[in-house]
C-alpha atoms as a PDB file:
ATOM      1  CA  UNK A   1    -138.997  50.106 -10.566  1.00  0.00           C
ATOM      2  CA  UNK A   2    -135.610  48.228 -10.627  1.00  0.00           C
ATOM      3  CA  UNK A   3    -136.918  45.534 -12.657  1.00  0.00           C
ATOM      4  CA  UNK A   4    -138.443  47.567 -15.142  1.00  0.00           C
ATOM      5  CA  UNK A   5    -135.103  49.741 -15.437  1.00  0.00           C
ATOM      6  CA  UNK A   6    -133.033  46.361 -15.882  1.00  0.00           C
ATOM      7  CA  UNK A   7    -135.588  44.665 -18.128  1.00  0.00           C
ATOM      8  CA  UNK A   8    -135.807  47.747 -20.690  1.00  0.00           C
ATOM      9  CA  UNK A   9    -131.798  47.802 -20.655  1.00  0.00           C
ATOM     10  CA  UNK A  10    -132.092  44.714 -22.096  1.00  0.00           C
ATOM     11  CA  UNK A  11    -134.291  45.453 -25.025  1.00  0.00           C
ATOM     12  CA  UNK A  12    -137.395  43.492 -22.586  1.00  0.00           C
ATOM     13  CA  UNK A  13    -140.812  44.917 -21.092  1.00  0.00           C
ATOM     14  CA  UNK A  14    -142.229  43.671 -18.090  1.00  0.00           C
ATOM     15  CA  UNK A  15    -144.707  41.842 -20.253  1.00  0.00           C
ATOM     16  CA  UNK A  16    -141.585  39.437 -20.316  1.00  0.00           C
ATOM     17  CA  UNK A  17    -141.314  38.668 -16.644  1.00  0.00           C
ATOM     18  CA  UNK A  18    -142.762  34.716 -16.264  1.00  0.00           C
ATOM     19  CA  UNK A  19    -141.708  34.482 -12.475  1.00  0.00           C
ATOM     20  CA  UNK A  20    -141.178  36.109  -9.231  1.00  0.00           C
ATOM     21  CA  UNK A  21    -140.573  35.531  -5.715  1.00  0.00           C
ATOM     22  CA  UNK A  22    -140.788  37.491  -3.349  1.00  0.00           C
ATOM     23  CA  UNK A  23    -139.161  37.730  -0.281  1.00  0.00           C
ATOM     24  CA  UNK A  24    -140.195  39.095   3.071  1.00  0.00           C
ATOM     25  CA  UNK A  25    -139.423  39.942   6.535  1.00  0.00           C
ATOM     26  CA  UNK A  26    -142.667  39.619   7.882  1.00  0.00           C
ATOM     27  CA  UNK A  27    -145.177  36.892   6.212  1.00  0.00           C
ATOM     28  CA  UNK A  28    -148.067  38.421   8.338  1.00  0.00           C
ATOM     29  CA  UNK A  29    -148.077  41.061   5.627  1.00  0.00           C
ATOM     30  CA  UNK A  30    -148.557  38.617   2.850  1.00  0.00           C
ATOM     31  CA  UNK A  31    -152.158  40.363   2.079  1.00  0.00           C
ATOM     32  CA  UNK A  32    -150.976  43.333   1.639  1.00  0.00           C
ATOM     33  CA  UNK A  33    -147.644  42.576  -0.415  1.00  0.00           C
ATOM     34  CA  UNK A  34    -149.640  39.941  -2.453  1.00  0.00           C
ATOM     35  CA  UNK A  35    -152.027  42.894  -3.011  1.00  0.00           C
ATOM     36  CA  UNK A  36    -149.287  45.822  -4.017  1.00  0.00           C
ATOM     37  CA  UNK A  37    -147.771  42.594  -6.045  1.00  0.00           C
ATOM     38  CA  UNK A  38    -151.033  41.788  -7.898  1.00  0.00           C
ATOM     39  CA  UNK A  39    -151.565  45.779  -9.062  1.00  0.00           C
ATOM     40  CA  UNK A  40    -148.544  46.037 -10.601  1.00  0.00           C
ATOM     41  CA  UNK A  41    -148.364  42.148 -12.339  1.00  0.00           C
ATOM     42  CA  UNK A  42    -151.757  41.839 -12.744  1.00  0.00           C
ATOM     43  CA  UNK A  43    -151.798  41.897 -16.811  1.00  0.00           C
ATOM     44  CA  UNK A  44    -148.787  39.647 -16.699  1.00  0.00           C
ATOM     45  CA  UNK A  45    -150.189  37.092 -14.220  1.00  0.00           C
ATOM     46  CA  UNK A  46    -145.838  35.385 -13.317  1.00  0.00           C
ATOM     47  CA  UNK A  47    -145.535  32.592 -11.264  1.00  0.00           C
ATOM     48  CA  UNK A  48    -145.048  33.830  -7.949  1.00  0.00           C
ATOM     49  CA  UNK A  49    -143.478  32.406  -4.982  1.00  0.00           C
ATOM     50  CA  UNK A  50    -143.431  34.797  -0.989  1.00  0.00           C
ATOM     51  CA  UNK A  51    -141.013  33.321   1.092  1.00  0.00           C
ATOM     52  CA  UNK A  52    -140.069  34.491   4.587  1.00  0.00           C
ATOM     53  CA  UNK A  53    -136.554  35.527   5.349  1.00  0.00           C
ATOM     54  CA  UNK A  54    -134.763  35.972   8.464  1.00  0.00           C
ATOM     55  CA  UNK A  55    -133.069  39.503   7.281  1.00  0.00           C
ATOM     56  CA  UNK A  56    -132.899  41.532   3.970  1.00  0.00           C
ATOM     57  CA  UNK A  57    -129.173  42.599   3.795  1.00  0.00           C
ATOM     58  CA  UNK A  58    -130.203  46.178   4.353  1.00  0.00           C
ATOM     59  CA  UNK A  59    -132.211  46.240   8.109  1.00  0.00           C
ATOM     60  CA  UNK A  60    -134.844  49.087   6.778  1.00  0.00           C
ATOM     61  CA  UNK A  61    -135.975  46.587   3.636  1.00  0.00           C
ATOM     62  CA  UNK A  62    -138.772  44.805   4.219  1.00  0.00           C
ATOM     63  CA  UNK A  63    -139.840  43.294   0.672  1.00  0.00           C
ATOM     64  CA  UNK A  64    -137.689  42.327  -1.876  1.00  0.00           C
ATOM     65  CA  UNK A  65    -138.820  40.966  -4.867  1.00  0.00           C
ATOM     66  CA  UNK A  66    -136.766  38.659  -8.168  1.00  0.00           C
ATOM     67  CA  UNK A  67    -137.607  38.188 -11.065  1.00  0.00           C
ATOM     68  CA  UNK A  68    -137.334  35.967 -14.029  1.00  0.00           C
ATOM     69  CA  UNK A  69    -137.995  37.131 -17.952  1.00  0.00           C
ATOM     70  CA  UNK A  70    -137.539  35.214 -21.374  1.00  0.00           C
ATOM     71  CA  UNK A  71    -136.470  38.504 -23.366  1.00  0.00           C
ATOM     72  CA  UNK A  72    -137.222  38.307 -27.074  1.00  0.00           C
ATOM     73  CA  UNK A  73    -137.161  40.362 -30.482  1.00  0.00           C
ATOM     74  CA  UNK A  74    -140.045  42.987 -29.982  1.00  0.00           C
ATOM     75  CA  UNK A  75    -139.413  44.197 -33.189  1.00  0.00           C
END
């Protein structure tokens, strides 16, 4: 996952993330993007946000999701 990737480049885990939003084409699907969305932050319980969007900037993307971490010294 992309956010995974960017958060570990940073010296961060998911564990991290404190928000998302998520944005979609289609907010009929809500159920089943809120679901997909719940198994993978369901341990870190962010505030979330779905929002319907007009267009993604690629036509074949359907979900995209952002999110916000507060990074700090694992050590």
């Amino acid at each position: 996952m992309r956010i995974q990737n960017a958060l570990e480049q940073m010296g961060g885990k998911t564990e991290d993330i404190i928000r998302t939003r998520i944005f979609v084409k289609n907010i009929k699907d809500w159920e089943k993007i809120g679901k997909a969305h719940h198994e993978f932050f369901a341990e870190i319980k962010p505030a979330s946000t779905m929002i319907e969007v007009a267009q993604m900037i690629h036509p074949q993307f359907l979900v995209e999701i952002e999110a916000t971490a507060m990074v700090s010294d694992h050590n």
